[in-house]
C-alpha atoms as a PDB file:
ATOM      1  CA  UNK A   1       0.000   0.000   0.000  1.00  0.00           C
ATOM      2  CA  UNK A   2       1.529   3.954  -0.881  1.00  0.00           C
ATOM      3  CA  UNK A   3       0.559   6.528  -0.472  1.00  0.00           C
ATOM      4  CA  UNK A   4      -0.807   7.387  -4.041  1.00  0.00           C
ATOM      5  CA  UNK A   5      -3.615   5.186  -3.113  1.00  0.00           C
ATOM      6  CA  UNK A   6      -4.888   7.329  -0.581  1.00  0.00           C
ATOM      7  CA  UNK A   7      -7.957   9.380  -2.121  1.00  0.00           C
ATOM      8  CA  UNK A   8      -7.451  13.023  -2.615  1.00  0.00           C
ATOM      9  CA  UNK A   9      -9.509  16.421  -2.935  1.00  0.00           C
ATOM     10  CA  UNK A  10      -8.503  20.210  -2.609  1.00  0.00           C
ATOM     11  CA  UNK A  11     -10.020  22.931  -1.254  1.00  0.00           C
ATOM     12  CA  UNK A  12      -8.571  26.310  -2.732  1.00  0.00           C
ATOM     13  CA  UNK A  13     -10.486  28.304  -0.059  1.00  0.00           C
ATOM     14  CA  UNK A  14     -12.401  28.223   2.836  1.00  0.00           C
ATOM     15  CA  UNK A  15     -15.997  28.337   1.018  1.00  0.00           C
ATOM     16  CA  UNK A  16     -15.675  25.026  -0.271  1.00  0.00           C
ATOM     17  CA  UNK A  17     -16.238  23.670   3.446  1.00  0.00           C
ATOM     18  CA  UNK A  18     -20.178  24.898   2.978  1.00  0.00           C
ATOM     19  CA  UNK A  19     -20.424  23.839  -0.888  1.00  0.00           C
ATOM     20  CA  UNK A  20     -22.678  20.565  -0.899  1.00  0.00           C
ATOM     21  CA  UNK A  21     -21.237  18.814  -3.830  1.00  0.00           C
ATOM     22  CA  UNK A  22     -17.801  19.210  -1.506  1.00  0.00           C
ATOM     23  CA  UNK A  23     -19.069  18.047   1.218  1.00  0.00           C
ATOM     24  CA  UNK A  24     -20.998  14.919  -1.058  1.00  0.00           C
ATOM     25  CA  UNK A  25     -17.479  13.895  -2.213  1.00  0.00           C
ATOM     26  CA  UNK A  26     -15.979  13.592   1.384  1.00  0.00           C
ATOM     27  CA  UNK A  27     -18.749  11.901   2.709  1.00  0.00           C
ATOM     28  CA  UNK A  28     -18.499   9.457  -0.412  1.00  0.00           C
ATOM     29  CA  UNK A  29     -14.881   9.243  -0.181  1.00  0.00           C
ATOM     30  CA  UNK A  30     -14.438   8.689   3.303  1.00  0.00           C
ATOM     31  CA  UNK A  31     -17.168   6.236   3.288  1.00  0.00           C
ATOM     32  CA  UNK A  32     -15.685   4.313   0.589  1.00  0.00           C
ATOM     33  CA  UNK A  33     -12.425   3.846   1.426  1.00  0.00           C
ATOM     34  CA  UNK A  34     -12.071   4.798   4.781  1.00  0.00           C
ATOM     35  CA  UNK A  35      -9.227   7.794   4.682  1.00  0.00           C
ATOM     36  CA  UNK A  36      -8.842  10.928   2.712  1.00  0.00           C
ATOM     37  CA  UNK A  37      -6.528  13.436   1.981  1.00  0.00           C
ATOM     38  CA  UNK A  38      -7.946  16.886   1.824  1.00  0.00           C
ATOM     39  CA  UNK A  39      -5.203  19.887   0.401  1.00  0.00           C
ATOM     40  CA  UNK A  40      -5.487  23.512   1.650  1.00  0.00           C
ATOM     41  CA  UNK A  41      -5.169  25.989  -0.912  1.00  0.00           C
ATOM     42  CA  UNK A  42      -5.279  29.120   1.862  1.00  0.00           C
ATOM     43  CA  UNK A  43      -4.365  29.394   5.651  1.00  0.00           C
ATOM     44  CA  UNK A  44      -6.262  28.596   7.920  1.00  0.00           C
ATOM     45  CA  UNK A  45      -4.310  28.487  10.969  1.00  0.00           C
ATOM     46  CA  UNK A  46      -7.654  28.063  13.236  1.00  0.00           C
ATOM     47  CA  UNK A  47      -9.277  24.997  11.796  1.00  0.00           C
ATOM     48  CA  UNK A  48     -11.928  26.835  10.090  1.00  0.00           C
ATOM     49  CA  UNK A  49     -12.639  24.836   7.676  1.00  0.00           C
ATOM     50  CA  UNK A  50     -12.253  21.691   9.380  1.00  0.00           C
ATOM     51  CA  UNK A  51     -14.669  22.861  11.923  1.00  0.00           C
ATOM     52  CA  UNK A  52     -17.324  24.024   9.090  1.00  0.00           C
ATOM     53  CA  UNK A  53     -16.343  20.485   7.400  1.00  0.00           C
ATOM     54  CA  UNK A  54     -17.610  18.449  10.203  1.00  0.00           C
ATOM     55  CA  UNK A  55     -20.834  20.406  10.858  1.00  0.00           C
ATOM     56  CA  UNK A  56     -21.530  19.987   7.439  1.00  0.00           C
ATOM     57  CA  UNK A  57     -21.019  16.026   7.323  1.00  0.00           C
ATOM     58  CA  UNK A  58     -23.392  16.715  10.420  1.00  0.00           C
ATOM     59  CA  UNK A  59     -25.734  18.727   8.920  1.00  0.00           C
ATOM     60  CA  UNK A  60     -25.931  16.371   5.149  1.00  0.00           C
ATOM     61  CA  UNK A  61     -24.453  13.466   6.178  1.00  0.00           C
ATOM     62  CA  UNK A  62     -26.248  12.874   9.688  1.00  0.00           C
ATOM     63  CA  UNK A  63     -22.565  12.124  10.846  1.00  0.00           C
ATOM     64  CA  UNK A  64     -23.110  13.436  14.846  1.00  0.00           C
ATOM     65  CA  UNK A  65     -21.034  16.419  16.290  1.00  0.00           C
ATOM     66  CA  UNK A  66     -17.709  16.394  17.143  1.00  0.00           C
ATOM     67  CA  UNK A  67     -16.833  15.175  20.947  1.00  0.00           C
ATOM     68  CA  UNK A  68     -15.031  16.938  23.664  1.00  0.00           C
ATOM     69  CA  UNK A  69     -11.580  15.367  24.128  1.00  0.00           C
ATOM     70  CA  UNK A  70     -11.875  15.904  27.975  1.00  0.00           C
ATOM     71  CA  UNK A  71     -13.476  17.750  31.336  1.00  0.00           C
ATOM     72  CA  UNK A  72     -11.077  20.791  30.035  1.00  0.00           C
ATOM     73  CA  UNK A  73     -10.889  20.553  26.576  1.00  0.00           C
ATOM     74  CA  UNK A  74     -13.613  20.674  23.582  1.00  0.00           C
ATOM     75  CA  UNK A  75     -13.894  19.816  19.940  1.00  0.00           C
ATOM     76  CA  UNK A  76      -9.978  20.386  19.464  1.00  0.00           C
ATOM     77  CA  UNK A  77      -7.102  19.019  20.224  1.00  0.00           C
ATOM     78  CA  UNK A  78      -3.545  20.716  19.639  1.00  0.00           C
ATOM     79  CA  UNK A  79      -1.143  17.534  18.669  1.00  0.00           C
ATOM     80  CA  UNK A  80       2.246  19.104  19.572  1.00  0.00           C
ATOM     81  CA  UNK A  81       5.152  18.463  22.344  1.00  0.00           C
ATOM     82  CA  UNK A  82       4.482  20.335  25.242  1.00  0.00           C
ATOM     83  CA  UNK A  83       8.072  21.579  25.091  1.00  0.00           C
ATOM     84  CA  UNK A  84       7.139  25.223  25.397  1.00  0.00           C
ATOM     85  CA  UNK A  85       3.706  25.228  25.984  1.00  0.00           C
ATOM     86  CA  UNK A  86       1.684  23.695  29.186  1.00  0.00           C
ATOM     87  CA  UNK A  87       0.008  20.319  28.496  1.00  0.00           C
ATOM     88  CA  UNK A  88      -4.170  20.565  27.769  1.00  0.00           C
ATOM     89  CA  UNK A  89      -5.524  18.563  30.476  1.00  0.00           C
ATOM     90  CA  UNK A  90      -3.742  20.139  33.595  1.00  0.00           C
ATOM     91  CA  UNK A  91      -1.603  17.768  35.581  1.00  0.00           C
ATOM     92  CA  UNK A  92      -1.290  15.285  32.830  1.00  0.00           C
ATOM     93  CA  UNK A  93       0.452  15.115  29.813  1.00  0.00           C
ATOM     94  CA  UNK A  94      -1.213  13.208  27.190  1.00  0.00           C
ATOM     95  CA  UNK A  95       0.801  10.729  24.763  1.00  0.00           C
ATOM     96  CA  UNK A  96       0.674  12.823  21.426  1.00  0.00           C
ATOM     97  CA  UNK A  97       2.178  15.656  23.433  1.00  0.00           C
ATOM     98  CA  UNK A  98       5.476  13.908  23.470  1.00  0.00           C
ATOM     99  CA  UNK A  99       8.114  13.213  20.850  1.00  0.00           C
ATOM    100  CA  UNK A 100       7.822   9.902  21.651  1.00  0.00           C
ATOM    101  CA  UNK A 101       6.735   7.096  19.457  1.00  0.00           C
ATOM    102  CA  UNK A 102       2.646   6.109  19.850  1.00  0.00           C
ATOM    103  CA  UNK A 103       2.143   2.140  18.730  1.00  0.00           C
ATOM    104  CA  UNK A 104      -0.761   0.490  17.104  1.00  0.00           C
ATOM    105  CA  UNK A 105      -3.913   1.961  18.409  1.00  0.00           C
ATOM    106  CA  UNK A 106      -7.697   3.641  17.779  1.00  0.00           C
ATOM    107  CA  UNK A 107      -8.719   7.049  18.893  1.00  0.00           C
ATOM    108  CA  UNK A 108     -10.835   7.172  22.406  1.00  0.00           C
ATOM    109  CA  UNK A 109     -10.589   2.927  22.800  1.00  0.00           C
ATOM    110  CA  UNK A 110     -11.715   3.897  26.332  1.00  0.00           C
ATOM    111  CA  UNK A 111     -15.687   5.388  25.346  1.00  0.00           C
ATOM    112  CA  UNK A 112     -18.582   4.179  25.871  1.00  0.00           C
ATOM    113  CA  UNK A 113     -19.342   6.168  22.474  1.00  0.00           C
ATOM    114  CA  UNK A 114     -16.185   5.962  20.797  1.00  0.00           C
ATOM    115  CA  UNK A 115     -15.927   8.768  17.663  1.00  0.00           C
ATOM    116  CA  UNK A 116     -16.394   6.746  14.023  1.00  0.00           C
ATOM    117  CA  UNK A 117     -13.557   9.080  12.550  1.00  0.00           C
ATOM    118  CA  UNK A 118     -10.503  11.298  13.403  1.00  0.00           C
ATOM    119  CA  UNK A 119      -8.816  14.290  11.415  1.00  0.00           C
ATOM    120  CA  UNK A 120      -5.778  15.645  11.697  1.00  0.00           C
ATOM    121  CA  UNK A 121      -5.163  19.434  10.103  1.00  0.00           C
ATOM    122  CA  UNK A 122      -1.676  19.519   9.846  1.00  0.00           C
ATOM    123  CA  UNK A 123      -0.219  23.437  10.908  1.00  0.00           C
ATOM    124  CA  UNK A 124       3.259  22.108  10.833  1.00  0.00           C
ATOM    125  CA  UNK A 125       5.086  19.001   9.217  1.00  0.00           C
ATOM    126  CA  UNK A 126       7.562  17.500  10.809  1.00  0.00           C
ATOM    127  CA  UNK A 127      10.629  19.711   9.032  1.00  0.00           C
ATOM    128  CA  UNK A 128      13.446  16.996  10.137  1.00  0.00           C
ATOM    129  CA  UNK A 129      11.662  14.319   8.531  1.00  0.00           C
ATOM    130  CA  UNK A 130       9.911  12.474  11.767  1.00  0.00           C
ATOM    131  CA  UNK A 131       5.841  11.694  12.538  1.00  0.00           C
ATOM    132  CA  UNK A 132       5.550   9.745   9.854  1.00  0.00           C
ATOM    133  CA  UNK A 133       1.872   8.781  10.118  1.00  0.00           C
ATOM    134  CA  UNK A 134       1.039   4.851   9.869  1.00  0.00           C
ATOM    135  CA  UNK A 135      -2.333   3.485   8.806  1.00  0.00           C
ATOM    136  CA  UNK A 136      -2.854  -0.718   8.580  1.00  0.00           C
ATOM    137  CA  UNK A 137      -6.371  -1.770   7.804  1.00  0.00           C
ATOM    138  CA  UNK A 138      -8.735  -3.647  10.676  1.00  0.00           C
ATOM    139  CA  UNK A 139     -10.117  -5.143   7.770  1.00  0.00           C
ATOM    140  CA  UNK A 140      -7.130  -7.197   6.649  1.00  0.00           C
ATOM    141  CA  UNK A 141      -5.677  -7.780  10.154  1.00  0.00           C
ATOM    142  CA  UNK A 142      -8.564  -9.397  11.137  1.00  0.00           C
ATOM    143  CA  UNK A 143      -8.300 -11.906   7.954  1.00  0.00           C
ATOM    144  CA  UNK A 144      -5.065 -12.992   9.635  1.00  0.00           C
ATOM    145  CA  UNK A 145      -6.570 -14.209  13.155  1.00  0.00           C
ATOM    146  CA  UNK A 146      -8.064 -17.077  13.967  1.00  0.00           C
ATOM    147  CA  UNK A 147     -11.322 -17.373  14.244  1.00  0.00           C
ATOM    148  CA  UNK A 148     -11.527 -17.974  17.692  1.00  0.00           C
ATOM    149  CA  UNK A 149      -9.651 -15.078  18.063  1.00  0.00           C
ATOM    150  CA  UNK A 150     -11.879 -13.176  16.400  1.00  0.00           C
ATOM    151  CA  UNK A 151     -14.817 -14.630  18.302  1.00  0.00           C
ATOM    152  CA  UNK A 152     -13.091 -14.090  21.537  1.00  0.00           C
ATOM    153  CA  UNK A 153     -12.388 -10.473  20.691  1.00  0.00           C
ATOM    154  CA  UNK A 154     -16.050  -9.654  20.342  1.00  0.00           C
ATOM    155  CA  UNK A 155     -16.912 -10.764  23.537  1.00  0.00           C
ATOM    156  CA  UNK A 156     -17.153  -8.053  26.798  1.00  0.00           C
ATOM    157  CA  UNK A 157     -14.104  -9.527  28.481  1.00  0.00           C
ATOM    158  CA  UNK A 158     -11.575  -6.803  28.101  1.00  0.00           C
ATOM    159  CA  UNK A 159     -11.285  -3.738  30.763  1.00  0.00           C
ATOM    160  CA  UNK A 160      -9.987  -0.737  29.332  1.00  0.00           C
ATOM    161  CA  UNK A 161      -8.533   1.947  31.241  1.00  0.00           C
ATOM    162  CA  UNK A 162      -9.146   5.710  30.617  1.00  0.00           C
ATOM    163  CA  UNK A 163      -6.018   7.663  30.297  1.00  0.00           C
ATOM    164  CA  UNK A 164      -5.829  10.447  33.431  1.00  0.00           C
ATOM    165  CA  UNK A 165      -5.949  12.904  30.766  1.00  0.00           C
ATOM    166  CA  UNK A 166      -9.376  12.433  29.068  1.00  0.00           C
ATOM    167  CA  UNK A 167     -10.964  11.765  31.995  1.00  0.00           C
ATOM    168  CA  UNK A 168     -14.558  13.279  31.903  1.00  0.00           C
ATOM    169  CA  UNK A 169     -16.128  11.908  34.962  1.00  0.00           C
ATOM    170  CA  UNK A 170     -13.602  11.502  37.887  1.00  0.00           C
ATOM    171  CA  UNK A 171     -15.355   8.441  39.121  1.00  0.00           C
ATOM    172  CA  UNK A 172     -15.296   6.659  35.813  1.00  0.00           C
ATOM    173  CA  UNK A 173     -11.594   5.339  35.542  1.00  0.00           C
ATOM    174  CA  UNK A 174     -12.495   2.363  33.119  1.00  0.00           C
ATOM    175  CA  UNK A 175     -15.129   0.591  31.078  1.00  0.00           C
ATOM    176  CA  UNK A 176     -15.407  -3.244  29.969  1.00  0.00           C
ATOM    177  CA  UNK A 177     -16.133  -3.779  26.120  1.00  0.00           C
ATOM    178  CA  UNK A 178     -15.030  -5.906  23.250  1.00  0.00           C
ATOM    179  CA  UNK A 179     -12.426  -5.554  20.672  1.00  0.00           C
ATOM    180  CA  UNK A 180     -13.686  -6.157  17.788  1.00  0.00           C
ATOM    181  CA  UNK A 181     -17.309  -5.761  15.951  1.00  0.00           C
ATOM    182  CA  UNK A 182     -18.834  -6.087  12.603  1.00  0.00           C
ATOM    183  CA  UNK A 183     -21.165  -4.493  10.350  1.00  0.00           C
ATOM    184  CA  UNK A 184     -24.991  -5.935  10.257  1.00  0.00           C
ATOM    185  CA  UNK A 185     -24.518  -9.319   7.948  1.00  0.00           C
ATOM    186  CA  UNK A 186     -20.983  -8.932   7.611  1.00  0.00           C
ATOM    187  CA  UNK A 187     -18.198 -11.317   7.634  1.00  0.00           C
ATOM    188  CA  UNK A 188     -16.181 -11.353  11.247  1.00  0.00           C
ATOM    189  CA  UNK A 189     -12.945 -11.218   9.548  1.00  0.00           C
ATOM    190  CA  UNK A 190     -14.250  -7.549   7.617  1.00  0.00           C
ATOM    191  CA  UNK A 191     -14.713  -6.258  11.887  1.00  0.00           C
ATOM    192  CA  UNK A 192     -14.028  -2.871  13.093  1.00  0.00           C
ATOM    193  CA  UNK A 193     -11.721  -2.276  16.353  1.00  0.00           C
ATOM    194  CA  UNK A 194     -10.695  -0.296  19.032  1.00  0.00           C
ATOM    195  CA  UNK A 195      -7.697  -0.815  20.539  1.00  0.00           C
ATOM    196  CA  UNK A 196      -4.367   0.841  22.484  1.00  0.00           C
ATOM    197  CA  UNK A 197      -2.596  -2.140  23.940  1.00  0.00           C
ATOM    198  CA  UNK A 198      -1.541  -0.129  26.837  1.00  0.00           C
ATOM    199  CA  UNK A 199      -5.076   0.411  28.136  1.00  0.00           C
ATOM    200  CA  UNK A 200      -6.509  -3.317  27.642  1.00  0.00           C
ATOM    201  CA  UNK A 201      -6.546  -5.875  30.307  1.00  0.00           C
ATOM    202  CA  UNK A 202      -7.672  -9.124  29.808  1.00  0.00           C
ATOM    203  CA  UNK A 203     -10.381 -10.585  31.963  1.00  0.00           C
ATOM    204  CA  UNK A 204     -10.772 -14.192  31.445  1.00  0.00           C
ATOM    205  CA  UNK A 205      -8.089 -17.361  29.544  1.00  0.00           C
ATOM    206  CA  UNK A 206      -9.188 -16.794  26.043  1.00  0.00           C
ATOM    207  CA  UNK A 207      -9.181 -12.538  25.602  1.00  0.00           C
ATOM    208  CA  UNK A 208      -5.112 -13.492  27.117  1.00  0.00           C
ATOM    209  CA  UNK A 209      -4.700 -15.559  24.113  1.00  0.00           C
ATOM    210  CA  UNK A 210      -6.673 -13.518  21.522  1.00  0.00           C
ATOM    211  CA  UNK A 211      -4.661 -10.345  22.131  1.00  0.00           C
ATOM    212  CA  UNK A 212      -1.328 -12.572  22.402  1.00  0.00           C
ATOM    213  CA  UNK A 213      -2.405 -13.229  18.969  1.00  0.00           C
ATOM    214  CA  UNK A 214      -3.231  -9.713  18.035  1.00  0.00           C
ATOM    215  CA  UNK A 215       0.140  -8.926  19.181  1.00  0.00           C
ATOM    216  CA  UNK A 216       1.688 -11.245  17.381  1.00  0.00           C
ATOM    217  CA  UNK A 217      -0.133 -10.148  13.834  1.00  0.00           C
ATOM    218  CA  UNK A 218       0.562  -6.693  14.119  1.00  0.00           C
ATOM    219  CA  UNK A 219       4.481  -7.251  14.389  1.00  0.00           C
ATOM    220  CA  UNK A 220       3.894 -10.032  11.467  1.00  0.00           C
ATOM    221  CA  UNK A 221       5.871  -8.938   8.142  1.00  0.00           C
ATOM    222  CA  UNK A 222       2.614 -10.250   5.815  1.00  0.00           C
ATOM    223  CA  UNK A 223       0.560  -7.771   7.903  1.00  0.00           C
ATOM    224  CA  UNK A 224       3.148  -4.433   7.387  1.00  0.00           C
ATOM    225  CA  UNK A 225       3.736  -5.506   4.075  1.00  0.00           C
ATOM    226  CA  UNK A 226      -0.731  -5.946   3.309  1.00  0.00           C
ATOM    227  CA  UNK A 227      -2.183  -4.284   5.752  1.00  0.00           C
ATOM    228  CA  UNK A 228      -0.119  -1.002   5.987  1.00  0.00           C
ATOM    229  CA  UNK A 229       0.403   2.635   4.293  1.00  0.00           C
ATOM    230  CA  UNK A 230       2.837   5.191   5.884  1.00  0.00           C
ATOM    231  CA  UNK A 231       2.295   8.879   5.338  1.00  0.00           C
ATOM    232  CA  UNK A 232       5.576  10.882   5.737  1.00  0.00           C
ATOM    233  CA  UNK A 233       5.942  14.582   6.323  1.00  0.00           C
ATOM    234  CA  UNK A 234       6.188  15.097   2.856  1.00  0.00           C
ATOM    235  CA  UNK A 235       2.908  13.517   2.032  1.00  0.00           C
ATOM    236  CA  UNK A 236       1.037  15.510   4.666  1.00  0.00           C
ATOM    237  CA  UNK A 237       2.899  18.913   4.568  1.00  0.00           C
ATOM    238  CA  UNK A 238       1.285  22.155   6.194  1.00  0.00           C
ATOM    239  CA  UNK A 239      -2.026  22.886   5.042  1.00  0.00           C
ATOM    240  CA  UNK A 240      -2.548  19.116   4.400  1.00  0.00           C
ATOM    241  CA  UNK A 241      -6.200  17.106   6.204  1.00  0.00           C
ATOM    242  CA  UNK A 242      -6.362  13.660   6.734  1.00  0.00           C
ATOM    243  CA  UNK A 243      -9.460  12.375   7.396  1.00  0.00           C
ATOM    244  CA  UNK A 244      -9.845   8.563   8.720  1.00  0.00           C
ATOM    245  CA  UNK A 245     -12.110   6.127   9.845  1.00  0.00           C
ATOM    246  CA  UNK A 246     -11.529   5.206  13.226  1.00  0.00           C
ATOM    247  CA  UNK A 247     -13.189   1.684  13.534  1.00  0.00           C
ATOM    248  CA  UNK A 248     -11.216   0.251  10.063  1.00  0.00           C
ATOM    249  CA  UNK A 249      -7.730   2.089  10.257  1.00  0.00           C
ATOM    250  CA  UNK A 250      -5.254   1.413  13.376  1.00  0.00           C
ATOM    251  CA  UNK A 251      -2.431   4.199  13.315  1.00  0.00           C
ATOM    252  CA  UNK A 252       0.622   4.813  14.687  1.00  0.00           C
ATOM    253  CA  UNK A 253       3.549   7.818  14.542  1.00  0.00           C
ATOM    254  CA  UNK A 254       7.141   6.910  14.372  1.00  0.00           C
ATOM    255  CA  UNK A 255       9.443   9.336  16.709  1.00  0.00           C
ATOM    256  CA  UNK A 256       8.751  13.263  16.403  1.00  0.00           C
ATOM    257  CA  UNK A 257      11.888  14.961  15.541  1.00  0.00           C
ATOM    258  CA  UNK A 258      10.796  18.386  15.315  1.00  0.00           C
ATOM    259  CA  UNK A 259       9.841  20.248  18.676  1.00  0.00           C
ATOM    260  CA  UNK A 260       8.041  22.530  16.258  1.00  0.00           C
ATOM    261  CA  UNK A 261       5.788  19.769  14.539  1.00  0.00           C
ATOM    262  CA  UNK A 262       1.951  20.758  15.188  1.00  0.00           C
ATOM    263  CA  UNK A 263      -0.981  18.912  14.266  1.00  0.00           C
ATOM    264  CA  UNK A 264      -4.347  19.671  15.479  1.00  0.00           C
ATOM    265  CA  UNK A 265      -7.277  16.769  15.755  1.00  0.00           C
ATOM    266  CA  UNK A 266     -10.768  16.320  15.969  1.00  0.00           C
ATOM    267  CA  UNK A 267     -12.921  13.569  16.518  1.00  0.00           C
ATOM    268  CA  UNK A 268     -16.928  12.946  15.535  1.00  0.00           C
ATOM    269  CA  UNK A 269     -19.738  10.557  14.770  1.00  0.00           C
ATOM    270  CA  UNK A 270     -19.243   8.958  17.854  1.00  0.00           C
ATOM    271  CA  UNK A 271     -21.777   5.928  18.333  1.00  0.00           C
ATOM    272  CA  UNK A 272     -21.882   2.602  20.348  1.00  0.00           C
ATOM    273  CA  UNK A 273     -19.296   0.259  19.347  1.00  0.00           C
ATOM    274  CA  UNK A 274     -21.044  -2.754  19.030  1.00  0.00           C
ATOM    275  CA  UNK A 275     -23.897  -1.194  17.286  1.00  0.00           C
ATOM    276  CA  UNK A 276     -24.177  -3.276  14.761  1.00  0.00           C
ATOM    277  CA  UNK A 277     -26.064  -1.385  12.609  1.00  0.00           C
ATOM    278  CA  UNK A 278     -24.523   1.957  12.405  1.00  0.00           C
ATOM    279  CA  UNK A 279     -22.831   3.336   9.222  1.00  0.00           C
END
């Protein structure tokens, strides 16, 4: 998988964010295929049209409003190292606002509601050629389980913790859920996940095994090779959207290697996991 295969559109200014047939082609896109690559031909150094984006998928595409990333923070999300800058959620400093590398994982694993699909508006690219974004499809992971890994991982039997930052409710600390679901009359091995390794805990013999075996596939060399696009700073440069759906894409990020790298997120649609019938 390269990069050329991602779908692209551009915007050369910030009314195209209202324009229906705009908004019909993202929804299609996105739909279709899962990710999309949206090209800024202006600045927009607040996340205008992002934000008008979204309310229009809302507003066309009955895709639900955007979600508040904690008790102190709303729709956005400021993906940078909190180098010079204090961290969002006071007290804690969340993982993207590190250099570090982030594994294998789904946006907000840890909701009740998690969002259908992330975006990322990038303000600046990584100028010394680190964050390189990684995408591998839940759809062809899950072809490479078992099935009785598959089974097991769409059973309640996992706990997974909340991360101190994105805490809303400061008595809810964790909430039990499955893994992996599928669309209404769907094959298991075409599921949707949510997952961050870091935050799952097994709670009976067989969710050990399956995510031993999830482990194992997502460090297999069939999977990377299959499964897996990486989008480099010179694929998303400043002024670049990506757009992804959060149930069939894990990501990832490689090392940041500029303290001056700034992305800025936003998450929406959010519905029950293992509602089967959603979108």
């Amino acid at each position: 998988m390269t990069p050329s295969a991602v779908p692209q559109l551009t915007a050369p200014d910030l009314a195209y964010a209202k324009q229906r047939h705009h908004v019909d082609s993202v929804s299609r896109l996105l739909g279709q295929d899962g990710i999309l690559k949206i090209s800024l031909g202006f600045p927009d150094p607040d996340s205008r049209y992002l934000e008008q984006l979204v309310l229009g998928l809302h507003e066309h595409h009955g895709h639900r409003l955007p979600i508040t990333h904690s008790a102190s923070r709303g729709w956005f999300w400021d993906v940078r190292p909190s180098i010079d800058t204090p961290f969002q959620t006071p007290q804690h400093q969340a993982r993207s606002e590190t250099m570090e590398a982030f594994p294998w994982h789904t946006d907000c694993s840890y909701e009740d509601l998690p969002p259908r699909y992330f975006a990322l508006h990038v303000l600046q690219h990584d100028r010394f050629g680190g964050g390189t974004l990684s995408l591998m499809s839940v759809p062809r992971l899950s072809q490479l389980l078992s099935p009785s890994t598959r089974t097991s991982l769409t059973r309640k039997d996992y706990s997974i913790r909340i991360p101190p930052e994105f805490i809303k409710e400061p008595e809810k600390r964790d909430i039990i859920g499955s893994i992996l679901t599928a669309h209404r009359d769907a094959q298991p091995s075409s599921g949707m996940m949510r997952f961050r390794r870091d935050l799952v805990t097994p709670l009976t013999e067989s969710a050990s095994r399956a995510l031993q075996e999830v482990d194992a596939s997502l460090k297999n060399d069939k999977a990377q090779a299959e499964s897996t696009l990486h989008l480099n700073s010179r694929d998303l440069l400043a002024g670049s959207i990506v757009l992804v759906d959060n149930r069939r894409w894990l990501h990832a990020r490689n090392n940041i290697k500029d303290p001056g790298r700034h992305l800025r997120r936003v998450r929406w649609d959010a519905v029950p996991f293992d509602d089967l019938s959603s979108k």
